[in-house]
PDB file of N, CA and C in Angstrom:
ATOM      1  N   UNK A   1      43.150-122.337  12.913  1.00  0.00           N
ATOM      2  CA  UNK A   1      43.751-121.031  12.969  1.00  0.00           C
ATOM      3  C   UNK A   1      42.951-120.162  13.937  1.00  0.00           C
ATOM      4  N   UNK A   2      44.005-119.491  14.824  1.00  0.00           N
ATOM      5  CA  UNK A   2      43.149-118.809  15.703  1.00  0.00           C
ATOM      6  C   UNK A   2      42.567-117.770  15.578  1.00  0.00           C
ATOM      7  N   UNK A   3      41.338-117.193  15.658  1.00  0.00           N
ATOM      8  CA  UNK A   3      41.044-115.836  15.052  1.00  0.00           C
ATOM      9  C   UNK A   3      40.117-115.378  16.430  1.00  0.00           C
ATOM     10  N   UNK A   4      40.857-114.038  16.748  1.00  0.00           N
ATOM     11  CA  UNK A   4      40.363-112.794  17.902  1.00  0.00           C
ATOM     12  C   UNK A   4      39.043-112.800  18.009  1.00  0.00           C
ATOM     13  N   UNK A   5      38.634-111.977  16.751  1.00  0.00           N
ATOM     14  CA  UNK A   5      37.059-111.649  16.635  1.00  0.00           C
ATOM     15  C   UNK A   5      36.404-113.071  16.717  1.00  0.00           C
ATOM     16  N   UNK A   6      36.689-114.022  16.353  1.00  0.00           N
ATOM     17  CA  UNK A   6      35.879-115.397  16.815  1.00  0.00           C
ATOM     18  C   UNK A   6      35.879-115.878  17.878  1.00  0.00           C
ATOM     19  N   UNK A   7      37.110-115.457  18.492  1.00  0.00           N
ATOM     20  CA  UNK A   7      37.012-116.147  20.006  1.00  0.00           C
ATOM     21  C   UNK A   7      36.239-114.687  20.907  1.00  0.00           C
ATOM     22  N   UNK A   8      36.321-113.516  20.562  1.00  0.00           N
ATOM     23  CA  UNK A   8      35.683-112.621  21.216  1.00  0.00           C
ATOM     24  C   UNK A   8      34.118-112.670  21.566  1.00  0.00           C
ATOM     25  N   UNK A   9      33.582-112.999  20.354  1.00  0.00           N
ATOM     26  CA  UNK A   9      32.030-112.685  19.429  1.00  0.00           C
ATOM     27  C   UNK A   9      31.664-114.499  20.423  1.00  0.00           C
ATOM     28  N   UNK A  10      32.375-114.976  20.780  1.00  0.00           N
ATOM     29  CA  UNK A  10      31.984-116.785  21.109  1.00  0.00           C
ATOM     30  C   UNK A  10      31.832-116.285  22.068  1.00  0.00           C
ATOM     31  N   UNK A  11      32.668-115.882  23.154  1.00  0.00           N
ATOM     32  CA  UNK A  11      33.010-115.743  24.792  1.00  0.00           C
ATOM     33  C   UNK A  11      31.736-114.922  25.156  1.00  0.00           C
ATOM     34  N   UNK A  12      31.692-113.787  24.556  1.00  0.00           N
ATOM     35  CA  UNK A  12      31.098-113.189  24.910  1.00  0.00           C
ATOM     36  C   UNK A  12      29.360-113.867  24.887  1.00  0.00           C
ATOM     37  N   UNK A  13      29.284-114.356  23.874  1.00  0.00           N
ATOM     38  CA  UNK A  13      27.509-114.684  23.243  1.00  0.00           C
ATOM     39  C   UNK A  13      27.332-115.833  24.084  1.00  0.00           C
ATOM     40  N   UNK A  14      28.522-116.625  24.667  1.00  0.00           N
ATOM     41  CA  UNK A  14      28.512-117.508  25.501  1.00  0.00           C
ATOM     42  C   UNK A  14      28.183-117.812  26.882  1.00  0.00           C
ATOM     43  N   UNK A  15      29.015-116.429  27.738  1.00  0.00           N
ATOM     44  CA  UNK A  15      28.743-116.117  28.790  1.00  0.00           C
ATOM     45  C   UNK A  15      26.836-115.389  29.212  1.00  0.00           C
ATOM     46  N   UNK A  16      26.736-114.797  28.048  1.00  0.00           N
ATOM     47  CA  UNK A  16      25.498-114.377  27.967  1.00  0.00           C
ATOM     48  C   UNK A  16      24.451-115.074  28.077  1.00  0.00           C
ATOM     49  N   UNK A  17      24.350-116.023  27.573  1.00  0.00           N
ATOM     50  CA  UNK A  17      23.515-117.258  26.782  1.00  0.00           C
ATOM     51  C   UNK A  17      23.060-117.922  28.519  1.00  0.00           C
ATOM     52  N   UNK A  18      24.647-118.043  29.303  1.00  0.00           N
ATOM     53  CA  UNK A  18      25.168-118.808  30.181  1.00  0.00           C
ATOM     54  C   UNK A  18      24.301-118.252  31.277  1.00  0.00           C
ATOM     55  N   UNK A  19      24.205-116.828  31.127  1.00  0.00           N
ATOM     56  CA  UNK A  19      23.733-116.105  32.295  1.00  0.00           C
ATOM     57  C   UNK A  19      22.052-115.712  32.229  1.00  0.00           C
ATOM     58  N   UNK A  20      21.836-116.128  30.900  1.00  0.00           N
ATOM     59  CA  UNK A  20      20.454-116.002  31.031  1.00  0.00           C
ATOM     60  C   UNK A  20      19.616-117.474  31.285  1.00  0.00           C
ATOM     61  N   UNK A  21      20.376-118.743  31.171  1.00  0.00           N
ATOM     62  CA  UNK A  21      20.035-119.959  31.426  1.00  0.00           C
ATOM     63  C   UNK A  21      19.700-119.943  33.159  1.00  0.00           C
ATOM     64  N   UNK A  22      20.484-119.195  33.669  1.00  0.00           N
ATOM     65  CA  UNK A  22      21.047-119.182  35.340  1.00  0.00           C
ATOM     66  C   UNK A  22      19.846-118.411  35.487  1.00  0.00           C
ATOM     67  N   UNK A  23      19.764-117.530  35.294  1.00  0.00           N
ATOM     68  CA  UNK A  23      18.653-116.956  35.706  1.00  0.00           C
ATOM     69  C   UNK A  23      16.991-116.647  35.396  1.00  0.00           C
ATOM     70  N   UNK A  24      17.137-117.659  34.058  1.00  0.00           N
ATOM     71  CA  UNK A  24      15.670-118.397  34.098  1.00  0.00           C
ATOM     72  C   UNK A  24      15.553-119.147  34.807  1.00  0.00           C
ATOM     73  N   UNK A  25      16.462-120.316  35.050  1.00  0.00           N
ATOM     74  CA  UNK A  25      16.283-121.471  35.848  1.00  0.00           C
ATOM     75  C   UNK A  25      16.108-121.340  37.416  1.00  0.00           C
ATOM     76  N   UNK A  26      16.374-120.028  37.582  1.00  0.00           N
ATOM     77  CA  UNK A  26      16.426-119.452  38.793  1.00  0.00           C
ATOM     78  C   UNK A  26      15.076-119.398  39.300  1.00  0.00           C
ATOM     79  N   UNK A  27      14.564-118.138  38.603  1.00  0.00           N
ATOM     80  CA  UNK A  27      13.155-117.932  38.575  1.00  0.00           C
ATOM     81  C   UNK A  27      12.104-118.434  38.327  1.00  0.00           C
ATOM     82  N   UNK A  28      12.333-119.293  37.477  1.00  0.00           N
ATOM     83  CA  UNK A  28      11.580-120.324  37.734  1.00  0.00           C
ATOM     84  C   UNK A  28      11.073-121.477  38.599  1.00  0.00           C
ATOM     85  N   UNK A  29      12.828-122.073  39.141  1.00  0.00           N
ATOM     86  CA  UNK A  29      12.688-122.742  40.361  1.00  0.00           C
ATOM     87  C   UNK A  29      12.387-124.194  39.711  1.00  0.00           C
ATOM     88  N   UNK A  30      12.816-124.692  38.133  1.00  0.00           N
ATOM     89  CA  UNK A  30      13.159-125.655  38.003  1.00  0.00           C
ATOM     90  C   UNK A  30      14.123-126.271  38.475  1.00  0.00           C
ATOM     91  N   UNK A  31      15.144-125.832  38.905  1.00  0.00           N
ATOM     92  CA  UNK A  31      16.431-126.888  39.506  1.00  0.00           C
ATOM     93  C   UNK A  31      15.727-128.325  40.313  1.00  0.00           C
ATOM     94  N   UNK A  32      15.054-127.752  40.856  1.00  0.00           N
ATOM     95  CA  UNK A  32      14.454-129.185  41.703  1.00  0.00           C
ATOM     96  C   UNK A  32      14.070-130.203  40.809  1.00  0.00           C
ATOM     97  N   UNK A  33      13.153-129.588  40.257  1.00  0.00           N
ATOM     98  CA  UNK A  33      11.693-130.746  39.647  1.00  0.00           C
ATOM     99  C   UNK A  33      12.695-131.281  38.188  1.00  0.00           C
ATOM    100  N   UNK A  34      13.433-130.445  37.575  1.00  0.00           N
ATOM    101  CA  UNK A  34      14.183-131.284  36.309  1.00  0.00           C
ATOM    102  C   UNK A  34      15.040-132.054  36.553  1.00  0.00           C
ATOM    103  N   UNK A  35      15.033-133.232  35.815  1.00  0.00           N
ATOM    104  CA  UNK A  35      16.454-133.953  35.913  1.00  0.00           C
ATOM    105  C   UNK A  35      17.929-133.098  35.178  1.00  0.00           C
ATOM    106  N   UNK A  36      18.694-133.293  35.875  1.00  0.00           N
ATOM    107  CA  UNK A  36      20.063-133.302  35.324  1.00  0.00           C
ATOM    108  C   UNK A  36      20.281-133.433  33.694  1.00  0.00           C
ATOM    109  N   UNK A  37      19.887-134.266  33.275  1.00  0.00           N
ATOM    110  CA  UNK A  37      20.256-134.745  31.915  1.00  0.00           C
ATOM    111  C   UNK A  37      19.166-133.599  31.322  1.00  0.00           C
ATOM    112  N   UNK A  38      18.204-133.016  31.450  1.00  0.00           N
ATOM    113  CA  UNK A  38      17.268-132.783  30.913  1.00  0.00           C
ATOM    114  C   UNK A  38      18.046-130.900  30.689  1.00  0.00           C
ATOM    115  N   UNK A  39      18.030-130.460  32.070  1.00  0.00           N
ATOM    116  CA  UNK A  39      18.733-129.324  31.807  1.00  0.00           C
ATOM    117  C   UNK A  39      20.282-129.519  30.993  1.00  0.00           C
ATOM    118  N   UNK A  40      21.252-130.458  30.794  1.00  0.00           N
ATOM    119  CA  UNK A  40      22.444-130.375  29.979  1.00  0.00           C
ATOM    120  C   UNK A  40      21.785-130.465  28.679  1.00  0.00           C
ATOM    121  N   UNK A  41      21.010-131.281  28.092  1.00  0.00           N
ATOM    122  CA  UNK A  41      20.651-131.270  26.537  1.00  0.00           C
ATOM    123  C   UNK A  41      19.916-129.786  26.354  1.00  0.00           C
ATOM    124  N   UNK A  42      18.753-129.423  27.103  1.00  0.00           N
ATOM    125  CA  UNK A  42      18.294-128.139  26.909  1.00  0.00           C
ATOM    126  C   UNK A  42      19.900-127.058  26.517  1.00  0.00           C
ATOM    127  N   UNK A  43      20.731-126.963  27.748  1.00  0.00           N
ATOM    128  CA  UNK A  43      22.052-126.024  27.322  1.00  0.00           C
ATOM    129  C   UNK A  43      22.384-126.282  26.337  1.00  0.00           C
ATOM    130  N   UNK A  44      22.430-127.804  26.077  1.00  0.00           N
ATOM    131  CA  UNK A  44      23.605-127.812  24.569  1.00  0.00           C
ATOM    132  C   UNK A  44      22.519-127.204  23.451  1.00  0.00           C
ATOM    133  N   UNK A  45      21.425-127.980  23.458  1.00  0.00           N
ATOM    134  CA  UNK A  45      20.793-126.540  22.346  1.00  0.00           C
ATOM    135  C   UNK A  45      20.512-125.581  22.236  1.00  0.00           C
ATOM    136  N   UNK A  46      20.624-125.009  23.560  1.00  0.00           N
ATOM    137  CA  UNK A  46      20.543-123.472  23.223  1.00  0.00           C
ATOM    138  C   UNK A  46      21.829-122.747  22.777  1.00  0.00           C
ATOM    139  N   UNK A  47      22.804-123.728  23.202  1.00  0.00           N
ATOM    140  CA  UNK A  47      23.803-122.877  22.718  1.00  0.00           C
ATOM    141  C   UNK A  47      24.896-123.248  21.247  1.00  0.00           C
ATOM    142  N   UNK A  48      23.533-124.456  20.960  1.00  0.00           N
ATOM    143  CA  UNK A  48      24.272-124.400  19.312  1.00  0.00           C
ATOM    144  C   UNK A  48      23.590-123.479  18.575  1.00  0.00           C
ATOM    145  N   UNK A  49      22.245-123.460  18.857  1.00  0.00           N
ATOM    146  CA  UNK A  49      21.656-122.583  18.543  1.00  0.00           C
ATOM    147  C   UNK A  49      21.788-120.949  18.242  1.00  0.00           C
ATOM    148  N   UNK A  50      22.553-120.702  19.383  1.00  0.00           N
ATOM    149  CA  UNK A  50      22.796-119.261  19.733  1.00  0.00           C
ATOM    150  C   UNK A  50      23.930-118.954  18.846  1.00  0.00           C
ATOM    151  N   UNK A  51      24.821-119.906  18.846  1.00  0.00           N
ATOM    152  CA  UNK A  51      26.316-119.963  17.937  1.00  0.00           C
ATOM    153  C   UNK A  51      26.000-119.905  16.309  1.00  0.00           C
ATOM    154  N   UNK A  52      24.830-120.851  15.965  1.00  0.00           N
ATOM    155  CA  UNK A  52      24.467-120.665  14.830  1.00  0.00           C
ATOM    156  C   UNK A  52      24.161-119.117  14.357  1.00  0.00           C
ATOM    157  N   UNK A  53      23.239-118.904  15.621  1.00  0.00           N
ATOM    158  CA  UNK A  53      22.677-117.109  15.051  1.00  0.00           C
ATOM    159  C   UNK A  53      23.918-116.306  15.233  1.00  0.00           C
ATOM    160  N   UNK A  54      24.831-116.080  16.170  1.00  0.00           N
ATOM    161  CA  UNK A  54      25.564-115.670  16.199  1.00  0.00           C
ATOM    162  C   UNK A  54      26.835-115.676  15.059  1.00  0.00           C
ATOM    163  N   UNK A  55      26.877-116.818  14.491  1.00  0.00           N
ATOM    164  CA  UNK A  55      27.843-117.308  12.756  1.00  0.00           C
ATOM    165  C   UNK A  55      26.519-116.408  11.844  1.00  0.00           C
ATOM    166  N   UNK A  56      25.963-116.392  11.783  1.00  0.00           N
ATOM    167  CA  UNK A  56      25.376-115.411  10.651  1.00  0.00           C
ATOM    168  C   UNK A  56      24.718-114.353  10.907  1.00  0.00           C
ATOM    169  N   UNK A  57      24.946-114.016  12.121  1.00  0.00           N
ATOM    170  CA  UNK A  57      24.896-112.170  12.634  1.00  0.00           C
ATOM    171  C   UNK A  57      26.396-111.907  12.022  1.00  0.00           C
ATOM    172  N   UNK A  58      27.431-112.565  12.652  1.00  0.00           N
ATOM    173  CA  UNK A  58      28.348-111.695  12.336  1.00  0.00           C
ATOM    174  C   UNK A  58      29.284-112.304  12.051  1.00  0.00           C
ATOM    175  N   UNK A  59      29.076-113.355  11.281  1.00  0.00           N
ATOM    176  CA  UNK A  59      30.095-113.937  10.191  1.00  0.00           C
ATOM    177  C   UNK A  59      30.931-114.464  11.048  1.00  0.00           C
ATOM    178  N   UNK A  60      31.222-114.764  12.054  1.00  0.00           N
ATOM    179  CA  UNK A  60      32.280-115.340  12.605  1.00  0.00           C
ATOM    180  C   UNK A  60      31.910-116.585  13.082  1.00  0.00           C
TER     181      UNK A  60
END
């Protein structure tokens, strides 16, 4: 079932999450020296992570 405030409260915490990955990785100037695989598993946990805090900030 589709629900607004869940897809709102996701997109949003998502894009965020998204844009602060980009621009650590930036500044840092890992892109080179990490492998590929290494930065996709890092994303996927940060952003189950973030989803988790985000399901019990605000219930959705």
């Amino acid at each position: 079932m589709f629900d607004d405030k869940v897809f709102l409260v996701s997109f949003l915490s998502n894009v965020v999450v998204a844009a602060l990955i980009v621009f650590l990785g930036d500044q840092l100037g890992v892109g080179s020296q990490m492998s590929t695989g290494v930065v996709v598993v890092l994303g996927i946990r940060i952003f189950s992570n973030a989803a988790a805090i985000r399901r019990h900030l605000f219930k959705a």
